[in-house]
N, C-alpha and C. Protein backbone atom coordinates (compact mmCIF):
# COMPACT_ATOMS: atom_id res chain seq x y z
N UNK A 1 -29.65 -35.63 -99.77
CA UNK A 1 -28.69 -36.22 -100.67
C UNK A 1 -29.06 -35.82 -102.09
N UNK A 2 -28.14 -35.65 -102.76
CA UNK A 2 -28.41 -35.31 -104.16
C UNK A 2 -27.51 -36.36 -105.21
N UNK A 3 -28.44 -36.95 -106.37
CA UNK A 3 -27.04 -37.30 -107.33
C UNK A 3 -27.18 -36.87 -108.28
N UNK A 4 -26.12 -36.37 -108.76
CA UNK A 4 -25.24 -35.92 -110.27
C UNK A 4 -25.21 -35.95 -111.31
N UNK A 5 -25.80 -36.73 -112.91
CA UNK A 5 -25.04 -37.21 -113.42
C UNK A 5 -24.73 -36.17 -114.62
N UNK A 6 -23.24 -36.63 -114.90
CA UNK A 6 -22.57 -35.59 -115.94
C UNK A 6 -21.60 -35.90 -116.66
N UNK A 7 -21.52 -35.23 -118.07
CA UNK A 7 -20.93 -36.21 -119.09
C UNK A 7 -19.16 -35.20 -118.38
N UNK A 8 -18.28 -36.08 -118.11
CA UNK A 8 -16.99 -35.60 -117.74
C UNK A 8 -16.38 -35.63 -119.06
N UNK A 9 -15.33 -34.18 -119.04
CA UNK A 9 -14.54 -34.12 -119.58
C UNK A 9 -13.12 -34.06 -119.75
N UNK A 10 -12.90 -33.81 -118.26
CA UNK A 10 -11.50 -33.09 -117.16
C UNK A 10 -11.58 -33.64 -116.04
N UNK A 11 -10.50 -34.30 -115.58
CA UNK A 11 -10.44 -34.77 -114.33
C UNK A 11 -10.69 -33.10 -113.36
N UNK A 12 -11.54 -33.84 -111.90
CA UNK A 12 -11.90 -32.79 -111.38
C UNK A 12 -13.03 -31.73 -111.38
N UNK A 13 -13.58 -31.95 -112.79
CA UNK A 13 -15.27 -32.03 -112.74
C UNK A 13 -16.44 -32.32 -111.64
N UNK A 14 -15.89 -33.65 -111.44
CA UNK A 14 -17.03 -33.85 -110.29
C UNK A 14 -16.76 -33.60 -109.37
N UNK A 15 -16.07 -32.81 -108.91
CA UNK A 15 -15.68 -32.65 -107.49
C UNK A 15 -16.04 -31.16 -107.52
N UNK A 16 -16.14 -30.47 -108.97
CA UNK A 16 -16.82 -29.25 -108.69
C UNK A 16 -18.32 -29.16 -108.90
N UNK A 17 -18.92 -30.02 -109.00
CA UNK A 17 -20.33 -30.54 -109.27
C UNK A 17 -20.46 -30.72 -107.55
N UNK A 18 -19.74 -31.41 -106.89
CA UNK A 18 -19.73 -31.85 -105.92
C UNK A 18 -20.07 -30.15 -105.00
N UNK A 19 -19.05 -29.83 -105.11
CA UNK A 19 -18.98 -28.41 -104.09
C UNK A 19 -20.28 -27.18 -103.97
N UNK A 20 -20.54 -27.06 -105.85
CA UNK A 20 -21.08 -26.08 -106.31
C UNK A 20 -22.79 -26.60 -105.60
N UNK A 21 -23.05 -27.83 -105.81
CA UNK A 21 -24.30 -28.67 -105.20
C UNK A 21 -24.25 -28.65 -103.54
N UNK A 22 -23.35 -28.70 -103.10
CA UNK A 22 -23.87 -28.57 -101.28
C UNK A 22 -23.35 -27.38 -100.77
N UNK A 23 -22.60 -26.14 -101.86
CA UNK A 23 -23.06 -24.72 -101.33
C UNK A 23 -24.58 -23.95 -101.95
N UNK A 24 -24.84 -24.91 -102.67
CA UNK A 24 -25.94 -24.27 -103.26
C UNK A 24 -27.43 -24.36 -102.42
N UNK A 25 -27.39 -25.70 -101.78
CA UNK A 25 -28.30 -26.03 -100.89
C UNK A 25 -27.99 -26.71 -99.39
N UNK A 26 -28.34 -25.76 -98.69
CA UNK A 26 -27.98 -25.91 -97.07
C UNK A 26 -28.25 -27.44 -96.44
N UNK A 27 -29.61 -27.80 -97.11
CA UNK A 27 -30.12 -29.30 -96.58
C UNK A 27 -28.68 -30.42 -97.07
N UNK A 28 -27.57 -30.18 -98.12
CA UNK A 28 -28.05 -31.68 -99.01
C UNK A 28 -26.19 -31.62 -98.02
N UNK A 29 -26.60 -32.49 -97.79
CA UNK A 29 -25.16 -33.30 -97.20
C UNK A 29 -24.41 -33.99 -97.57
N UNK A 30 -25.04 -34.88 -98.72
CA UNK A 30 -24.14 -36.28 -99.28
C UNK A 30 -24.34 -35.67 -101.29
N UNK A 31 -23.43 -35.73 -101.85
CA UNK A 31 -23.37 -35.56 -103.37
C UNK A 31 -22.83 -36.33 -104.35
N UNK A 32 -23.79 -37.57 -104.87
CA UNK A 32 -23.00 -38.59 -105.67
C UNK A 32 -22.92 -38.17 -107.26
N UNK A 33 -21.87 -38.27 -107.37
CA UNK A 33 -21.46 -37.64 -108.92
C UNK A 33 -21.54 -39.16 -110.39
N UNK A 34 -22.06 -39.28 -111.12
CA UNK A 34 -22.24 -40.32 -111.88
C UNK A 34 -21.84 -40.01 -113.38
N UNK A 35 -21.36 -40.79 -114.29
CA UNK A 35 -21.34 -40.28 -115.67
C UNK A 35 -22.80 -40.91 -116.38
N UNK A 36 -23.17 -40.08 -117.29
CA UNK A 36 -24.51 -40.19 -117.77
C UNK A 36 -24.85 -41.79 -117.95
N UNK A 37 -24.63 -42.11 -118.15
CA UNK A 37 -24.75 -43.69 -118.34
C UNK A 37 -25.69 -44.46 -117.24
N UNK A 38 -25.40 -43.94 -116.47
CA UNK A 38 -26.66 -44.37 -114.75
C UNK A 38 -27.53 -43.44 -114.64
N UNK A 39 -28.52 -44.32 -114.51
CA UNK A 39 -30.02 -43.67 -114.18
C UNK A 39 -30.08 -43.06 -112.67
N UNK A 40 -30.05 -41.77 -112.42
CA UNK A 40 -29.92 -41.06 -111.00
C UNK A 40 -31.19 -41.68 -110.43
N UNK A 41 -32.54 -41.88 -110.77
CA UNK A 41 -33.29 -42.46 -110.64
C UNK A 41 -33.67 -43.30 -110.26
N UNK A 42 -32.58 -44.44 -110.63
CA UNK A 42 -32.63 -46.44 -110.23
C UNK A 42 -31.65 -46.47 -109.16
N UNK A 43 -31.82 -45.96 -107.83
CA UNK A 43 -30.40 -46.06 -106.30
C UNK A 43 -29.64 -47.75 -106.61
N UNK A 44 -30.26 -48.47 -107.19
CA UNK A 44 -29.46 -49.97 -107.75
C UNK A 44 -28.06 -49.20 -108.39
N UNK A 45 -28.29 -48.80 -109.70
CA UNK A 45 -27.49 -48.31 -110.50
C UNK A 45 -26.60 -47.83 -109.80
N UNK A 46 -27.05 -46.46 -109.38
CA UNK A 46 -26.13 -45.63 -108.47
C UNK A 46 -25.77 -46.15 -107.45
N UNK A 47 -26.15 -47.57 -106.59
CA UNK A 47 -25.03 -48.12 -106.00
C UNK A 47 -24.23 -48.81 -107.37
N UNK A 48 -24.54 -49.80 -108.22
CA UNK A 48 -23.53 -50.04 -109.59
C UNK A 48 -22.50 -49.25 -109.42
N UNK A 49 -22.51 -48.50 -109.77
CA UNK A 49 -21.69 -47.12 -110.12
C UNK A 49 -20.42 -46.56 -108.89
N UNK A 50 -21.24 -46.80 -107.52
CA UNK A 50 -20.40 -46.69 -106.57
C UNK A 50 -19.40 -48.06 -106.69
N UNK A 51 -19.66 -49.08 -106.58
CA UNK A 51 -19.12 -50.46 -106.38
C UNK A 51 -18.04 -50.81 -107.67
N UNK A 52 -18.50 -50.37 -108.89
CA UNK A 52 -17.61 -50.26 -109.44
C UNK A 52 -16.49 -49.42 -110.04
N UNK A 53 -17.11 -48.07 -109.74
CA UNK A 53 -16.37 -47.07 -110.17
C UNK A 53 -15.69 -46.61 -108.80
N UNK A 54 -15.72 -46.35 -107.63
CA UNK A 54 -15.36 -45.65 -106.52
C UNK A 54 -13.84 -46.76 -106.09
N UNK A 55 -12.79 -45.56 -105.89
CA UNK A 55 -11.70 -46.10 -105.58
C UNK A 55 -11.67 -44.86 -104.08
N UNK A 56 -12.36 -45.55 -102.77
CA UNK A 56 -12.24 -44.55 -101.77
C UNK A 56 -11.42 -43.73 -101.29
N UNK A 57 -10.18 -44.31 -101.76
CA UNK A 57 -8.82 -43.34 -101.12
C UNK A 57 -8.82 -41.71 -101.97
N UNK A 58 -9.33 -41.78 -103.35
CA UNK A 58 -9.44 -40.61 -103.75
C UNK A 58 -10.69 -40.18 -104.63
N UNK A 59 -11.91 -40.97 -104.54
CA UNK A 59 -12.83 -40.70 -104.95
C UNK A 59 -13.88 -40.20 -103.91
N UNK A 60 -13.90 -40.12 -102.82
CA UNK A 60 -14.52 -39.62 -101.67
C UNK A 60 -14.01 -38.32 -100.50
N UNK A 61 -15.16 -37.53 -101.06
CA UNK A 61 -14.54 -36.09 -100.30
C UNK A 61 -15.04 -35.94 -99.34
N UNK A 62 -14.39 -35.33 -97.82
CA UNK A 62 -15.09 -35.40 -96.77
C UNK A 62 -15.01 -33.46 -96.55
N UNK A 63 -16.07 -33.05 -96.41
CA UNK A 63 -15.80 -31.63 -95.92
C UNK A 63 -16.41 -31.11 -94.66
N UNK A 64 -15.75 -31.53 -93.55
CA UNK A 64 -16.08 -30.96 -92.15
C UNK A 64 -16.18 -29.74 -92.21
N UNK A 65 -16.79 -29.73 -90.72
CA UNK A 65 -17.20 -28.13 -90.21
C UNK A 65 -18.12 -27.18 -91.09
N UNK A 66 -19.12 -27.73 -91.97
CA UNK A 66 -19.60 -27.35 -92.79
C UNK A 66 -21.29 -26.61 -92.35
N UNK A 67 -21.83 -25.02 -92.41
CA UNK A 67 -23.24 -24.90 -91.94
C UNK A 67 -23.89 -25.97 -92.28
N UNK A 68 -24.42 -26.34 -91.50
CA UNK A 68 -26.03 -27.30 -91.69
C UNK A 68 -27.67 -26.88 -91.07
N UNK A 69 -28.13 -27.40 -91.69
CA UNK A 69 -29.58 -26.97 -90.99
C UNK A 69 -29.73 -27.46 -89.54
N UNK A 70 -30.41 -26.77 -89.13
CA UNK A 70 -30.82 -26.67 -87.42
C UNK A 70 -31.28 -27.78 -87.33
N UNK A 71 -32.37 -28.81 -88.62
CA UNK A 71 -32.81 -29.05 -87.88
C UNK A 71 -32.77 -31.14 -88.00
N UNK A 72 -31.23 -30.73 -88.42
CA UNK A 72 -29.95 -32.07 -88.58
C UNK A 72 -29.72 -32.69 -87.37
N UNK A 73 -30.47 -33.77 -87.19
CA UNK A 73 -29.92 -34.00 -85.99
C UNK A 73 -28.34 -35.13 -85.97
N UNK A 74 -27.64 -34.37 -86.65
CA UNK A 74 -26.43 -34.98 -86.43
C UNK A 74 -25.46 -33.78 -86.53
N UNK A 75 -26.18 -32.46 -86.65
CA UNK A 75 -25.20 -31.27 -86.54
C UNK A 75 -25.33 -31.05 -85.15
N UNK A 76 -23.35 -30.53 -85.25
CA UNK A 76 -23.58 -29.53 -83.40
C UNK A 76 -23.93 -29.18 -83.26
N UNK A 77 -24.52 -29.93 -82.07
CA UNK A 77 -25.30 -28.62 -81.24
C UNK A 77 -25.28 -26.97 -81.19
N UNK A 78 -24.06 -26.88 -81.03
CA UNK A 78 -23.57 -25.54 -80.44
C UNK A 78 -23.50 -24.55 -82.34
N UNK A 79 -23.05 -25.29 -82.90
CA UNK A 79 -22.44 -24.67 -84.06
C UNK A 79 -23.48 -24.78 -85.57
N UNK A 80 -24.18 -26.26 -85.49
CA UNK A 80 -24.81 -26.52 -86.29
C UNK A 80 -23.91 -26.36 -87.44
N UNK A 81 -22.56 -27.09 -87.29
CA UNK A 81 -22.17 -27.56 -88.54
C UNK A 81 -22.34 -29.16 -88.91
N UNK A 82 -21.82 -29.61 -89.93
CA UNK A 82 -21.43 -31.18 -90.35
C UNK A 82 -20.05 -31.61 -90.97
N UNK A 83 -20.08 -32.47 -91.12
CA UNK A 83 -19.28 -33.09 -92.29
C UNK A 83 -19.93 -33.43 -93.33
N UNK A 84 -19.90 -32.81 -94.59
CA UNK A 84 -20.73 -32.91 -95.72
C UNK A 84 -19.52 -34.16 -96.57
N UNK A 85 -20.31 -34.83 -97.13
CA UNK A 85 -19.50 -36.07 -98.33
C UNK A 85 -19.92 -36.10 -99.62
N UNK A 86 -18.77 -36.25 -100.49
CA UNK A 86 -19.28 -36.20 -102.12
C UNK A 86 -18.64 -37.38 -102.17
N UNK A 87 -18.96 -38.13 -103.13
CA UNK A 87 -18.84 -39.21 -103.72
C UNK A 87 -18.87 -39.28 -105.43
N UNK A 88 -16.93 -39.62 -105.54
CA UNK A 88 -16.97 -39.43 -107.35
C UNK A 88 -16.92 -40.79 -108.10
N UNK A 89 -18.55 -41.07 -108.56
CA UNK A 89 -18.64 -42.37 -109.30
C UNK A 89 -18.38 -42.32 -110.35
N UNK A 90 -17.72 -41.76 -110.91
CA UNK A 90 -17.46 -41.38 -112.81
C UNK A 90 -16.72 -42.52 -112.65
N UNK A 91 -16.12 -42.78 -114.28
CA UNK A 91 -15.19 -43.56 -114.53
C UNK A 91 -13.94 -42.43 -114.89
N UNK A 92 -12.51 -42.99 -114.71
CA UNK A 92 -11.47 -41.57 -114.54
C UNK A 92 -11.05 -42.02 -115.44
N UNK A 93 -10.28 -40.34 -116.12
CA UNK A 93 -10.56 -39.34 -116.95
C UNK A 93 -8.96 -40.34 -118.02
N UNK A 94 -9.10 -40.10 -119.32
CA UNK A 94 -8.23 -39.97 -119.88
C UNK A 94 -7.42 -41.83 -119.90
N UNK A 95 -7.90 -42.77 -119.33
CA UNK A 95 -7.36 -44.18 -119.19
C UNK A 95 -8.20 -44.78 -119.82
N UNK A 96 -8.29 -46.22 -119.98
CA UNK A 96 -8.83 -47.57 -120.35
C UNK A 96 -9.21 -47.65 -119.24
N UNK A 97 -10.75 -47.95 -119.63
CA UNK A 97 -11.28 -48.25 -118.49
C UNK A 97 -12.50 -49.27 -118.56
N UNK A 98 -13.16 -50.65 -118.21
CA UNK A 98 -13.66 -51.32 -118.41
C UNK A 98 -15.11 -50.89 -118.59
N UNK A 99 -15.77 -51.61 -119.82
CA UNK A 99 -16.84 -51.02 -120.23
C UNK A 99 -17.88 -51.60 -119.46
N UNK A 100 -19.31 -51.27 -119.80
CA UNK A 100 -20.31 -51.41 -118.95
C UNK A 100 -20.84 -52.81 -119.43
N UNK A 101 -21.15 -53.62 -118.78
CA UNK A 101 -21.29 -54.89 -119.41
C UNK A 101 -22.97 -55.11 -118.94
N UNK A 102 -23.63 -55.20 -120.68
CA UNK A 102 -25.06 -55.50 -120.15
C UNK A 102 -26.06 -56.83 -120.66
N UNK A 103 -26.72 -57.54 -119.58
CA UNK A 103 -27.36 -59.32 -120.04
C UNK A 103 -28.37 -58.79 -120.80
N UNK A 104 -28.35 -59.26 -121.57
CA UNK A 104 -29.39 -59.32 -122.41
C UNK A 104 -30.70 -59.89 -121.80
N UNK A 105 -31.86 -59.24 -122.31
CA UNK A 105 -33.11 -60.40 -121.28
C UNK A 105 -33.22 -62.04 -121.86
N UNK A 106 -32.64 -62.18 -122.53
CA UNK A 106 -33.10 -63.43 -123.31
C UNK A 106 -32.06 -64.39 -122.36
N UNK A 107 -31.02 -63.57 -121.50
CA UNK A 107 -29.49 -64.35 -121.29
C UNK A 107 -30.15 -64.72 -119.47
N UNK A 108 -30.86 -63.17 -119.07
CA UNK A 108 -30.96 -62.91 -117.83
C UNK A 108 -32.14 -63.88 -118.19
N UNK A 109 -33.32 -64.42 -119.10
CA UNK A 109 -34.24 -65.36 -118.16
C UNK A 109 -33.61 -66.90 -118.77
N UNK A 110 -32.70 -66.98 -119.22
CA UNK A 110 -32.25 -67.77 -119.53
C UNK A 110 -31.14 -68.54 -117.45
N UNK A 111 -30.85 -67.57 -117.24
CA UNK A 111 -30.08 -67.99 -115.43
C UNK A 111 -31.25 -67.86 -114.87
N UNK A 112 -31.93 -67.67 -114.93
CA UNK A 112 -33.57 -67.53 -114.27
C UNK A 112 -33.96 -68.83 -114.13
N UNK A 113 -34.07 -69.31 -115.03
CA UNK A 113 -34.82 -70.77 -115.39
C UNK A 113 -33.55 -71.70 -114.68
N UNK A 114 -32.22 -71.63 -115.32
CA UNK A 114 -31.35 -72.29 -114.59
C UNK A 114 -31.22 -72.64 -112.97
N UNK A 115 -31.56 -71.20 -112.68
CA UNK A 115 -31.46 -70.91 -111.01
C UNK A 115 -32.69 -71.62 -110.43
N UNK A 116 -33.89 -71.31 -111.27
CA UNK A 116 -35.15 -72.29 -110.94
C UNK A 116 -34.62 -73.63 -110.48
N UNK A 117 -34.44 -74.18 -111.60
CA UNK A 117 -34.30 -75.46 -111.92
C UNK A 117 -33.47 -76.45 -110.65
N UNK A 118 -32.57 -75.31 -110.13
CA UNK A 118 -31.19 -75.85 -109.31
C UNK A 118 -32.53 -75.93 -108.03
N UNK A 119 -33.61 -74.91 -107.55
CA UNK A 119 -34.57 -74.78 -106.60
C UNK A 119 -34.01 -73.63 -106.02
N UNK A 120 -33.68 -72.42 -106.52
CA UNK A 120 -33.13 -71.19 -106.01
C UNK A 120 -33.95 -70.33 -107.16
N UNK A 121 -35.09 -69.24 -106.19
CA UNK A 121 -35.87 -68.54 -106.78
C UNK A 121 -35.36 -67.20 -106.06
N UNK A 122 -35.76 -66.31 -107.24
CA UNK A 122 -35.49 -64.70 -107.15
C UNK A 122 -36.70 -63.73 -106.63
């Protein structure tokens, strides 16, 4: 699996980020595309990013029949292809689109203590 992240400019960007990344390397099967803002680093985030940015009907590419490595055990047998998947977590291109909303630590140990208090620990 590989993820992405890239400042978009053009709808359709990540979907060539997407392509250019799992012809480039035979192993990588899954390609999550992110706008810089998520840490490729923190898989939290980059689920974030899926959950709020991913609208599946057209943010998720499926590309069957694709070479895979031999030694995939979810490629055919016979053919040793797959179905390779990209996944476009950007936020889309050119709309209003809801900003990233972040707690402050003073706010986050502030529900901390609350949540304590109720007898619900983290």
């Amino acid at each position: 699996m590989a993820i992405v992240s890239m400042k978009k400019t053009a709808a359709g960007e990540p979907q060539m980020a997407m392509m250019t990344t799992m012809g480039t390397e035979l192993y990588t099967k899954y390609v999550i595309v992110v706008d810089e803002d998520v840490d490729i680093f923190d898989m939290n985030d980059v689920m974030w990013a899926i959950a709020t940015r991913v609208q599946a009907e057209k943010d998720i590419l499926l590309i069957p029949g694709v070479k895979s490595a031999i030694l995939d055990p979810t490629s055919d047998p016979k053919t040793f292809t797959v179905t390779k998947m990209g996944i476009d977590a950007t936020r889309p291109s050119g709309v209003d689109f809801a900003e990233r909303l972040v707690v402050s630590d003073e706010n986050r140990a502030r529900a901390r203590e609350m949540l304590a208090a109720a007898g619900i620990t983290l």
